[in-house]
C-alpha atoms as a PDB file:
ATOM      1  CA  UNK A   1      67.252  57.873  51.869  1.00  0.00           C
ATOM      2  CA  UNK A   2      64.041  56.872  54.677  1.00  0.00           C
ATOM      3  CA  UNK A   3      64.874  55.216  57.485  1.00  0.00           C
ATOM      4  CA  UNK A   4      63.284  51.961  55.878  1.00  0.00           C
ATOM      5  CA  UNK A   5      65.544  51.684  53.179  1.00  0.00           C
ATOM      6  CA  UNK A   6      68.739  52.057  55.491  1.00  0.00           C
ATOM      7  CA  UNK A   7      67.709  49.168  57.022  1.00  0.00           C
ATOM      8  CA  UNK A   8      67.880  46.640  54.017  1.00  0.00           C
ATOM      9  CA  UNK A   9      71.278  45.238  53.259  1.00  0.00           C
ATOM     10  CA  UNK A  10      72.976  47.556  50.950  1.00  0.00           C
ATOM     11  CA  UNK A  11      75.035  44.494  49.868  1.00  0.00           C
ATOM     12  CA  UNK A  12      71.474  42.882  48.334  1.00  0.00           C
ATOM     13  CA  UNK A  13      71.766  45.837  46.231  1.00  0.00           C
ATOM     14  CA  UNK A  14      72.778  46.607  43.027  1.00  0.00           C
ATOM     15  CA  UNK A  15      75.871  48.283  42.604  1.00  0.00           C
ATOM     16  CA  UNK A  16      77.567  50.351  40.070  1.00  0.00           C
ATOM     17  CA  UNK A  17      81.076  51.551  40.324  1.00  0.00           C
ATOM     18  CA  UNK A  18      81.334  54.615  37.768  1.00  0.00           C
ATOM     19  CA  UNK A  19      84.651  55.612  36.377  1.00  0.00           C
ATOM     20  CA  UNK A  20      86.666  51.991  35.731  1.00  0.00           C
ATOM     21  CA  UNK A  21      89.616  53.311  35.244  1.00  0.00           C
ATOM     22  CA  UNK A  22      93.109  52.929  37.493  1.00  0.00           C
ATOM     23  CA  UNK A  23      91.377  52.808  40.971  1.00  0.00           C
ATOM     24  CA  UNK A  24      87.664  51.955  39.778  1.00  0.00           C
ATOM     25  CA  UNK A  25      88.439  48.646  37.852  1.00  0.00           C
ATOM     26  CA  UNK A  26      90.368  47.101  40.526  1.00  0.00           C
ATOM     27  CA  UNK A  27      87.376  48.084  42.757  1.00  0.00           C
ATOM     28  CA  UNK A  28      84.454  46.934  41.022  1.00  0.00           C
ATOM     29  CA  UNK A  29      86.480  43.472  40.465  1.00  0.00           C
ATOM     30  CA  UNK A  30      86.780  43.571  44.307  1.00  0.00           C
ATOM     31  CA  UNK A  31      83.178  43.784  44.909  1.00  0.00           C
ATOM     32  CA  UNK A  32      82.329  41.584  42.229  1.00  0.00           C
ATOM     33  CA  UNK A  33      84.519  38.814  43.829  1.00  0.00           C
ATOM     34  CA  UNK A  34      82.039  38.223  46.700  1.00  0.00           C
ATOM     35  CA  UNK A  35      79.469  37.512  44.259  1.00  0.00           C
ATOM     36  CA  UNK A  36      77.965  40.984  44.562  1.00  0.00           C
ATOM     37  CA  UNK A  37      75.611  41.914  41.712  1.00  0.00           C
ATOM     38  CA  UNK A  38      77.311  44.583  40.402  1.00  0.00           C
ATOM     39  CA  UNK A  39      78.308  46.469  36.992  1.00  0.00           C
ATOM     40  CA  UNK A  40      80.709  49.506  35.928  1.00  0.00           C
ATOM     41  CA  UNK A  41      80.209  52.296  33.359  1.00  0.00           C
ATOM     42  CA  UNK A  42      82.927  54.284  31.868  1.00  0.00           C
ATOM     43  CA  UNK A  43      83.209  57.577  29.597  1.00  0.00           C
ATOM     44  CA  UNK A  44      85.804  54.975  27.736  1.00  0.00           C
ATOM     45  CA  UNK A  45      85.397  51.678  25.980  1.00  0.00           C
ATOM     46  CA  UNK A  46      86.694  49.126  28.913  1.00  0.00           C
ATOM     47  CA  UNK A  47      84.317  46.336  27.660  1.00  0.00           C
ATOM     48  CA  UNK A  48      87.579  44.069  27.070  1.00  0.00           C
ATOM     49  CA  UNK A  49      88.189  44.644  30.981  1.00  0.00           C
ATOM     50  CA  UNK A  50      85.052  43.921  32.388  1.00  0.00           C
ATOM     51  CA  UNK A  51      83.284  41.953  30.164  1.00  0.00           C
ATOM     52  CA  UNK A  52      79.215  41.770  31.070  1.00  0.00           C
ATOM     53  CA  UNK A  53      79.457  43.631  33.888  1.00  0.00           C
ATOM     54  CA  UNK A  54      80.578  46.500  31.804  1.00  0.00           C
ATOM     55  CA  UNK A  55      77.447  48.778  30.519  1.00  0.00           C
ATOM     56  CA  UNK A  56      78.021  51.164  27.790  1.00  0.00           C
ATOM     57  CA  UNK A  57      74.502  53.354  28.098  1.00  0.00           C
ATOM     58  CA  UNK A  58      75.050  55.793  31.047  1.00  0.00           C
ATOM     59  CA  UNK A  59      71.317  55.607  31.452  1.00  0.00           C
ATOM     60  CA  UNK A  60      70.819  51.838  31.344  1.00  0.00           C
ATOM     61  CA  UNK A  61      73.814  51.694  34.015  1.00  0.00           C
ATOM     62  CA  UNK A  62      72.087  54.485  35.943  1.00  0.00           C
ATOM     63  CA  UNK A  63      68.679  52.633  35.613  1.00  0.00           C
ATOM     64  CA  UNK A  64      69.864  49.657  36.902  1.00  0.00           C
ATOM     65  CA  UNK A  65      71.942  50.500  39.784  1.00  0.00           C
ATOM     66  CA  UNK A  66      70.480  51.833  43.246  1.00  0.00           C
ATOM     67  CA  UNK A  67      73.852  52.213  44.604  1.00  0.00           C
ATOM     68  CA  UNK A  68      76.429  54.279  42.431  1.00  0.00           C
ATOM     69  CA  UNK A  69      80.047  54.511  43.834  1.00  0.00           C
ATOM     70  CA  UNK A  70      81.909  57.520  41.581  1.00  0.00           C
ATOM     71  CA  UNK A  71      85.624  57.376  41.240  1.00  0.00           C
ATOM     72  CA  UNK A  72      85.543  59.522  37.768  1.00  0.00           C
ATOM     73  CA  UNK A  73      88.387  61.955  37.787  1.00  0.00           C
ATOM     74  CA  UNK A  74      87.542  65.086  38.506  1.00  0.00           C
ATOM     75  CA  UNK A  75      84.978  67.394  39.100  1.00  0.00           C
ATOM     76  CA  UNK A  76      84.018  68.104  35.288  1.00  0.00           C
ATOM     77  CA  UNK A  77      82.977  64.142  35.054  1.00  0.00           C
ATOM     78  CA  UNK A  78      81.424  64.087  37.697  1.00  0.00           C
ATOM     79  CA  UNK A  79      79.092  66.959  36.625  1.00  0.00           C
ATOM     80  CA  UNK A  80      78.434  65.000  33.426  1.00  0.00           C
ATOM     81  CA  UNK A  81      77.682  61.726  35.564  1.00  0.00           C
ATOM     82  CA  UNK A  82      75.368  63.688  37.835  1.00  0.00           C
ATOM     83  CA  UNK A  83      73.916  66.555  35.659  1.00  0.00           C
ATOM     84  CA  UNK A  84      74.765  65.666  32.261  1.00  0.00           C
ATOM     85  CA  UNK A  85      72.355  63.789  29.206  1.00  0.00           C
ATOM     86  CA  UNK A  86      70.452  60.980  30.948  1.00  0.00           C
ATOM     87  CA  UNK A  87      72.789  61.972  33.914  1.00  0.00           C
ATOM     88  CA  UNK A  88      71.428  60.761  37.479  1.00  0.00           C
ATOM     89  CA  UNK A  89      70.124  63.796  39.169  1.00  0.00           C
ATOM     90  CA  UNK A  90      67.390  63.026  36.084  1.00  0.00           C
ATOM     91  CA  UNK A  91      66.367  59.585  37.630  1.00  0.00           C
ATOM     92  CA  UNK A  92      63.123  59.234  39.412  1.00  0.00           C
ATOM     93  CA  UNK A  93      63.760  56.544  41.795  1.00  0.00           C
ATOM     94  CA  UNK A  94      65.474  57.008  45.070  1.00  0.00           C
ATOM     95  CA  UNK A  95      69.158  56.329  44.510  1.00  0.00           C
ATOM     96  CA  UNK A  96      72.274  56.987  46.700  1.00  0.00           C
ATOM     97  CA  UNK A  97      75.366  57.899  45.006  1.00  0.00           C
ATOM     98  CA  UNK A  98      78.485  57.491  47.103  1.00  0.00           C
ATOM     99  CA  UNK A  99      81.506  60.050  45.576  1.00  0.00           C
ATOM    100  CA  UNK A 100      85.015  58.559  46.291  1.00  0.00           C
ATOM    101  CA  UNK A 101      86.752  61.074  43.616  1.00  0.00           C
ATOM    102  CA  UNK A 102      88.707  63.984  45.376  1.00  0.00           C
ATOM    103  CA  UNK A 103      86.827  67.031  44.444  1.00  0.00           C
ATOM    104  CA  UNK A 104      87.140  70.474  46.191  1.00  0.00           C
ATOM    105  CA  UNK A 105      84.638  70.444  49.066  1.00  0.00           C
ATOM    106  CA  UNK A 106      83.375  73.638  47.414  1.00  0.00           C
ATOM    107  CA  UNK A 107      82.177  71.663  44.655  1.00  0.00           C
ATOM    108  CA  UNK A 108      80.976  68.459  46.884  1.00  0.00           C
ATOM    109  CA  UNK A 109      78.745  71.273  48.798  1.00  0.00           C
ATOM    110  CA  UNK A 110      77.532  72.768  45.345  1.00  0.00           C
ATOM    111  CA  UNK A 111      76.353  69.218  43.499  1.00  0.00           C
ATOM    112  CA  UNK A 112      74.878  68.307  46.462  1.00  0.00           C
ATOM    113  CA  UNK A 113      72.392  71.335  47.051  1.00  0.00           C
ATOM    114  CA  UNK A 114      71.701  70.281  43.121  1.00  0.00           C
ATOM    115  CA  UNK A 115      70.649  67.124  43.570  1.00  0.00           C
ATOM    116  CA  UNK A 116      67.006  66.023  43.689  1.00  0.00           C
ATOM    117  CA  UNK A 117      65.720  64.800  47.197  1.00  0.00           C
ATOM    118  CA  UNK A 118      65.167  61.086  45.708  1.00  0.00           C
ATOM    119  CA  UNK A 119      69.236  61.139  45.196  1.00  0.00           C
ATOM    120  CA  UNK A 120      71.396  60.557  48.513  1.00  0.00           C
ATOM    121  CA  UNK A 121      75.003  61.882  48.686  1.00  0.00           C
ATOM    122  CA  UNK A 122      77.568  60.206  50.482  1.00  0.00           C
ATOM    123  CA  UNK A 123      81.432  62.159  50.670  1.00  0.00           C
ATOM    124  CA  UNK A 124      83.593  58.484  50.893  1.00  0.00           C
ATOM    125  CA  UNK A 125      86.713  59.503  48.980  1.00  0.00           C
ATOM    126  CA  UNK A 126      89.346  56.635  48.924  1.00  0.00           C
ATOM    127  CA  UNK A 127      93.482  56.674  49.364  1.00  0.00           C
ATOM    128  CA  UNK A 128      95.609  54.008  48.853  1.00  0.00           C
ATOM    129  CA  UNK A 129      96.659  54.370  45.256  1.00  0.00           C
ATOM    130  CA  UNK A 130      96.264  51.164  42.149  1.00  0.00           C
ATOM    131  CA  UNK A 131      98.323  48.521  44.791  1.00  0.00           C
ATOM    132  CA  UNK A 132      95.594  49.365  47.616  1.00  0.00           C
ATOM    133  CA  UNK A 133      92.985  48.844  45.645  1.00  0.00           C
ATOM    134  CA  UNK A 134      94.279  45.916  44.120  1.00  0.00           C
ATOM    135  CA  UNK A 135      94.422  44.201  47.434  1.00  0.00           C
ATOM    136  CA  UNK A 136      91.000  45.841  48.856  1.00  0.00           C
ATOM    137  CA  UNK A 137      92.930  47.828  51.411  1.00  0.00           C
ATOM    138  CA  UNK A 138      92.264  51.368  50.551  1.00  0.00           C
ATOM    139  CA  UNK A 139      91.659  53.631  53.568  1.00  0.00           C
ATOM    140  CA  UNK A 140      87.882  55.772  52.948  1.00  0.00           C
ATOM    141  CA  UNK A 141      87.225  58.761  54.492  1.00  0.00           C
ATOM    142  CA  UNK A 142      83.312  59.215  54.854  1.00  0.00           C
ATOM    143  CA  UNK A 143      81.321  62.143  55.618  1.00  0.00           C
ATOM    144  CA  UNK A 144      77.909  61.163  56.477  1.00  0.00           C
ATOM    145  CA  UNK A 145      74.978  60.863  59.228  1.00  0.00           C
ATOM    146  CA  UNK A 146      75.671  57.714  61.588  1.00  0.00           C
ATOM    147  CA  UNK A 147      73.055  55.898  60.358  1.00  0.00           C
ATOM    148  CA  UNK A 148      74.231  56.297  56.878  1.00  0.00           C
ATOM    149  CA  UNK A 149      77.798  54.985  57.380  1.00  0.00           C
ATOM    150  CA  UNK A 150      76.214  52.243  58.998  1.00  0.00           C
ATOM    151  CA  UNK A 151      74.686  51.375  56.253  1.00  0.00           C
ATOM    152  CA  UNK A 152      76.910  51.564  53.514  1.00  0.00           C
ATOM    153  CA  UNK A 153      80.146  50.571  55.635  1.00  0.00           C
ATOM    154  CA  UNK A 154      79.635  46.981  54.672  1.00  0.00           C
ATOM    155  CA  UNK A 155      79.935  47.563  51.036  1.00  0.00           C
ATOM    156  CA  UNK A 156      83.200  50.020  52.186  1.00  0.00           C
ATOM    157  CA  UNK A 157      84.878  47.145  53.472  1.00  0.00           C
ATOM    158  CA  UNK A 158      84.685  44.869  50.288  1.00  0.00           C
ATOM    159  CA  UNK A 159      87.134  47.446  48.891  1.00  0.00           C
ATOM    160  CA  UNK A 160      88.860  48.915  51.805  1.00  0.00           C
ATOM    161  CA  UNK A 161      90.554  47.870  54.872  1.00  0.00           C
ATOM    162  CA  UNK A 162      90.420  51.193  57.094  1.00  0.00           C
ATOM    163  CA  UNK A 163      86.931  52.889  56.846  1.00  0.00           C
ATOM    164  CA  UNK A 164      86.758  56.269  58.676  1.00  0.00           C
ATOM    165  CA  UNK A 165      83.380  57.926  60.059  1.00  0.00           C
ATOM    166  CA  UNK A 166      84.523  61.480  60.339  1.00  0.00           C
ATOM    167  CA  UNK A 167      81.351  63.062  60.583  1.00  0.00           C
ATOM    168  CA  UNK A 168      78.727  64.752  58.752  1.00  0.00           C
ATOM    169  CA  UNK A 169      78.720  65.141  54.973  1.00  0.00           C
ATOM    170  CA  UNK A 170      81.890  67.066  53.401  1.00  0.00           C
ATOM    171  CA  UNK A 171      83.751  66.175  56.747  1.00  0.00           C
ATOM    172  CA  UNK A 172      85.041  62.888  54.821  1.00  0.00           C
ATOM    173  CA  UNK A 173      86.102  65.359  51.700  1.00  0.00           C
ATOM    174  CA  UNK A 174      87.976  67.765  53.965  1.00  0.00           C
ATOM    175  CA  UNK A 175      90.505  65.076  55.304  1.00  0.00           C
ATOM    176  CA  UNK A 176      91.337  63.631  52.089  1.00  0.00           C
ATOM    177  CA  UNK A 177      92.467  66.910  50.523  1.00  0.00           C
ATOM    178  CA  UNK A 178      94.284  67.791  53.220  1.00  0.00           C
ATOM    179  CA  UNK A 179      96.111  64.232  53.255  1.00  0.00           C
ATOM    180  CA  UNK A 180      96.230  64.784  49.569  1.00  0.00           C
ATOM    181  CA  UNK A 181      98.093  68.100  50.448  1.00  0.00           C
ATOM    182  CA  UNK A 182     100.698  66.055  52.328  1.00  0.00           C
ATOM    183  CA  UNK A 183     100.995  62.907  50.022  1.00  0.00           C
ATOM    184  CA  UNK A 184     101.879  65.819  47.268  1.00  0.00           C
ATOM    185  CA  UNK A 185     104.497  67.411  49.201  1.00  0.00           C
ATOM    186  CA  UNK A 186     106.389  64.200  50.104  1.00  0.00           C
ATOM    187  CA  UNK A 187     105.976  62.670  46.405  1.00  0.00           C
ATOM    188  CA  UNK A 188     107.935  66.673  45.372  1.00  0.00           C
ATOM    189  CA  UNK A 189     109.887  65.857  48.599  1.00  0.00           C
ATOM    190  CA  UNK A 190     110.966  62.304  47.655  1.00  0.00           C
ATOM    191  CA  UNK A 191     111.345  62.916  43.986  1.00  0.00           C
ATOM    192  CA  UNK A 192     113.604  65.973  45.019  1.00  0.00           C
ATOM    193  CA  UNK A 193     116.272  63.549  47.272  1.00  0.00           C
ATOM    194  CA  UNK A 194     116.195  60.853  44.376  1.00  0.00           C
ATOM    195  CA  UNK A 195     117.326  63.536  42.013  1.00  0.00           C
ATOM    196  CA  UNK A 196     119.957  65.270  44.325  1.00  0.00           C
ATOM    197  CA  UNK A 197     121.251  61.660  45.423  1.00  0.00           C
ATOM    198  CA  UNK A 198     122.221  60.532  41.683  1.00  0.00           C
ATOM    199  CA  UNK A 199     124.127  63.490  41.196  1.00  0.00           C
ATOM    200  CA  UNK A 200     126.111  62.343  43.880  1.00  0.00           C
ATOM    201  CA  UNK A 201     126.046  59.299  42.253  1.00  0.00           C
ATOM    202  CA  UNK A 202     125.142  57.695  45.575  1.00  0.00           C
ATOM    203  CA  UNK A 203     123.461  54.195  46.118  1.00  0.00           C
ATOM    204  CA  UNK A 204     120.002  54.410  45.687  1.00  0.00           C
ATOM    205  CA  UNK A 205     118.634  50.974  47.571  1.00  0.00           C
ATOM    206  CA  UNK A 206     120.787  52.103  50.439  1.00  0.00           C
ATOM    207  CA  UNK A 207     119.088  55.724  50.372  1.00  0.00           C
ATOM    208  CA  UNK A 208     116.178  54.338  50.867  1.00  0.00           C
ATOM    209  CA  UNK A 209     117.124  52.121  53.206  1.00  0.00           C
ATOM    210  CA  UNK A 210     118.426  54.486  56.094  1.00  0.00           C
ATOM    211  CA  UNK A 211     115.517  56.920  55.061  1.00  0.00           C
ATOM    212  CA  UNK A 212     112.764  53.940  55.464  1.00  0.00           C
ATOM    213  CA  UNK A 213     113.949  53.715  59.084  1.00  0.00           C
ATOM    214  CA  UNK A 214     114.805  57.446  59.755  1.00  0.00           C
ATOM    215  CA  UNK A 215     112.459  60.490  60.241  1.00  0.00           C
ATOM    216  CA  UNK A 216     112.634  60.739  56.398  1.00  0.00           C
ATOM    217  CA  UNK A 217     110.507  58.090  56.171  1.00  0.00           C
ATOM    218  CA  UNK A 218     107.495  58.471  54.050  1.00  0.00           C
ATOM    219  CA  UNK A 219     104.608  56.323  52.094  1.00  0.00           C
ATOM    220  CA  UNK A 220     105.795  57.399  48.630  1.00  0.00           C
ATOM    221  CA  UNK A 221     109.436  56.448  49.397  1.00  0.00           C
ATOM    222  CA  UNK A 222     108.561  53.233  51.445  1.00  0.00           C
ATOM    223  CA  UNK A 223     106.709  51.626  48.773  1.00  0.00           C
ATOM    224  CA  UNK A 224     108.327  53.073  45.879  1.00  0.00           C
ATOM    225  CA  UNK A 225     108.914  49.412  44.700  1.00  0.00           C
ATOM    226  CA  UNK A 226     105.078  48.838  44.536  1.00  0.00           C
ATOM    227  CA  UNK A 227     103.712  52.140  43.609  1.00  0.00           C
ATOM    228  CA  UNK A 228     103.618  52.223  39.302  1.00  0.00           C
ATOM    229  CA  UNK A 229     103.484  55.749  39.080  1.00  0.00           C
ATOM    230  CA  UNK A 230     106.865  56.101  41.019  1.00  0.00           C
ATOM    231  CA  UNK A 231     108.956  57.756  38.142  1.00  0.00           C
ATOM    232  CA  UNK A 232     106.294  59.082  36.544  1.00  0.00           C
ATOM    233  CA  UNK A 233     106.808  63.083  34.855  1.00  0.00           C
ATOM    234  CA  UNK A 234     103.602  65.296  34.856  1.00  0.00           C
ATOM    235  CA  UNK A 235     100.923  64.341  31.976  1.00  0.00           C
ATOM    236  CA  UNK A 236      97.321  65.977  33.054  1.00  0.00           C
ATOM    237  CA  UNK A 237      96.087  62.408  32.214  1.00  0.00           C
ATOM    238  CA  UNK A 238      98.417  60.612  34.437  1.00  0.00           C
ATOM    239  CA  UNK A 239      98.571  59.969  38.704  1.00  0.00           C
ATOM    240  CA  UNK A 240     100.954  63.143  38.456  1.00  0.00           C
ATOM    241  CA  UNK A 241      98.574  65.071  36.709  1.00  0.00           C
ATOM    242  CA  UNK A 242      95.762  63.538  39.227  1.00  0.00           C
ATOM    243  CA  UNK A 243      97.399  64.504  42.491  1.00  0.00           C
ATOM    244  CA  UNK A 244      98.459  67.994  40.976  1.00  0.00           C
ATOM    245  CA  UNK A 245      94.251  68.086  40.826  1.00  0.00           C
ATOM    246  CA  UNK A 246      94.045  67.129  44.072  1.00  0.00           C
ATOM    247  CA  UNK A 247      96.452  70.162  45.367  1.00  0.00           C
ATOM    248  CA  UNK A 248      93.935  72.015  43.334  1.00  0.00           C
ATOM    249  CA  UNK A 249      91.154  70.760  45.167  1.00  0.00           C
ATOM    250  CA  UNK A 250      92.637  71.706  48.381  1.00  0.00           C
ATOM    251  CA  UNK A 251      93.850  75.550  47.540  1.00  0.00           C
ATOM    252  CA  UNK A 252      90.103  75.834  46.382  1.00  0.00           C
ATOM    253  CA  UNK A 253      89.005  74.697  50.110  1.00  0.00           C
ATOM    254  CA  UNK A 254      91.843  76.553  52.126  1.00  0.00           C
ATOM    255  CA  UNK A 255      92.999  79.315  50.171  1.00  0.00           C
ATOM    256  CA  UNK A 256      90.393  81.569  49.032  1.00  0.00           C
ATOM    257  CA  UNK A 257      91.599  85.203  48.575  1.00  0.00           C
ATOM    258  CA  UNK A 258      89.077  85.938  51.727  1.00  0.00           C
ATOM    259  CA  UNK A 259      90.344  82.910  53.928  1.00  0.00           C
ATOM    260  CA  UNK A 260      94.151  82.924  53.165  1.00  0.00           C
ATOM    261  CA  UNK A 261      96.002  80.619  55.263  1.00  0.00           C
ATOM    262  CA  UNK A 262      98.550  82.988  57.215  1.00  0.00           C
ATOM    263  CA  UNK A 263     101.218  80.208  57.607  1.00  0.00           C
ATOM    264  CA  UNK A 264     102.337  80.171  54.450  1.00  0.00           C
ATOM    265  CA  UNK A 265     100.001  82.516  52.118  1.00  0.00           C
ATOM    266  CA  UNK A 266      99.469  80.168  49.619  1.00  0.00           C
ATOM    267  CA  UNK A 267     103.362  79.482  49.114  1.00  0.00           C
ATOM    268  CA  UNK A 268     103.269  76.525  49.961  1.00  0.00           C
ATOM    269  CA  UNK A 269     100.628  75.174  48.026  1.00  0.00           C
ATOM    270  CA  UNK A 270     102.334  77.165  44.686  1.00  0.00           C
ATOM    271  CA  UNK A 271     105.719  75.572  44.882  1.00  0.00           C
ATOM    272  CA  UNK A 272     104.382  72.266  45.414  1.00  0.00           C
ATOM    273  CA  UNK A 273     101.725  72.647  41.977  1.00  0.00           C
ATOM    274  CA  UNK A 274     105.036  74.301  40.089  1.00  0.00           C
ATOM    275  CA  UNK A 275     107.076  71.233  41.303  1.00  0.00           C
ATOM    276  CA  UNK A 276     104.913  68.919  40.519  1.00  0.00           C
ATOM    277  CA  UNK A 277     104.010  70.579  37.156  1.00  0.00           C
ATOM    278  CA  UNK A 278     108.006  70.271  36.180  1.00  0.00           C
ATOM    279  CA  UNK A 279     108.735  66.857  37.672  1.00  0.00           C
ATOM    280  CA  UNK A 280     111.122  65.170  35.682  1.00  0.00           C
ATOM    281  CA  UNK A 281     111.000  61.671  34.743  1.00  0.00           C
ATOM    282  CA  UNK A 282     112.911  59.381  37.410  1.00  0.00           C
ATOM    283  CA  UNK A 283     115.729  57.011  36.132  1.00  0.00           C
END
């Protein structure tokens, strides 16, 4: 992106939010309520959810939009989106696509060295989960020049309520995996207790409620009451099945057979993916 376009008002531009799912629907209906000219494309049918501002053509939704904000699932989508049939590495006009999936900074690195000079890349994964973006209060973690972030921090906010320079680009991608890492250790952690406790056949509201002031406390167990994937068992389709991606993501960042992390070895990482991968199904 020159220096010219960064300073036009990235909120006079037209946005597309691709991947309207979970998180992306409740963030394209975010932006669109501040009258934001803006549209969403999905591998899946959601024209029932969005109406017109739903495109079905990939390229139509790619031609139109000069600001694309990604929150497909995982890494193989987002090589479709980018370098797949009428994908957007193919467009000719300068575009800037902002990637709030969790991918493996590996990867991030990777499709960005692919991309065409007329195509910006912007690392701005979100966390927050449905309820955060529901509210616009997700927390973004964006790896970017300073100019950059200044520029596309406005359109942040319209969907977030703690936006985070870190620094330059795959800085912002780096954080969220290794939050990631701990949000999935504290979901095996929590869902762990709430199985031990009801063979004990002890009071679960009470649990909770000396844990939620203790030094068990944790964001998976505080909000459990708000968080719709709380009893959830794995299904690769499902937020289990996401964050077991995401401690994927991280192992492929961290844990390389030449850079193993001598804490732990990898352990760690294993018994949390095997945990995770066997979760039962809350009552």
């Amino acid at each position: 992106m020159n220096s010219k376009s960064a300073n036009k008002d990235i909120l006079n531009e037209k946005i597309g939010v691709a991947g309207c799912g979970n998180m992306g629907l409740p963030m394209l209906r975010s932006i669109l309520s501040k009258n934001i000219d803006a549209q969403g494309y999905d591998i899946e049918n959601k024209k029932s959810r969005l109406g017109n501002n739903f495109v079905f053509s990939k390229k139509k939704f790619l031609d139109d939009s000069s600001v694309i904000v990604s929150v497909v699932r995982d890494a193989a989508d987002t090589i479709e989106l980018c370098q797949g049939s009428a994908g957007l590495f193919e467009q000719q006009s300068n575009k800037i696509l902002i990637i709030s999936s969790t991918l493996s900074p590996r990867f991030l690195m990777d499709i960005k060295n692919k991309a065409p000079k007329n195509i910006t890349i912007i690392d701005a994964p979100m966390s927050g989960a449905t309820v955060a973006a529901k509210e616009s209060t997700l927390t973004f973690m964006v790896g970017c020049e300073k100019k950059l972030f200044a520029y596309i921090e406005p359109l942040l906010r319209l969907m977030g309520a703690q936006i985070n320079h870190i620094g330059n680009f795959g800085s912002g991608m780096m954080v969220k995996v290794l939050n990631n890492f701990i949000a999935a250790s504290s979901v095996v952690s929590v869902r762990h207790v709430l199985h031990q406790a009801q063979k004990f056949d002890l009071d679960i509201d009470v649990l909770f409620k000396s844990i939620d002031t203790s030094s068990g406390q944790t964001w998976f167990g505080t909000n459990r009451e708000s968080i719709e994937w709380f009893k959830e068992s794995f299904k690769n389709n499902n937020t289990i099945g996401i964050l077991t991606k995401d401690v994927l993501a991280y192992v492929d960042a961290f844990e390389d057979e030449n850079e193993k992390d001598d804490f732990v070895n990898g352990e760690l990482s294993k018994s949390v993916l095997k945990a995770l991968k066997n979760m039962p199904e809350a009552n």
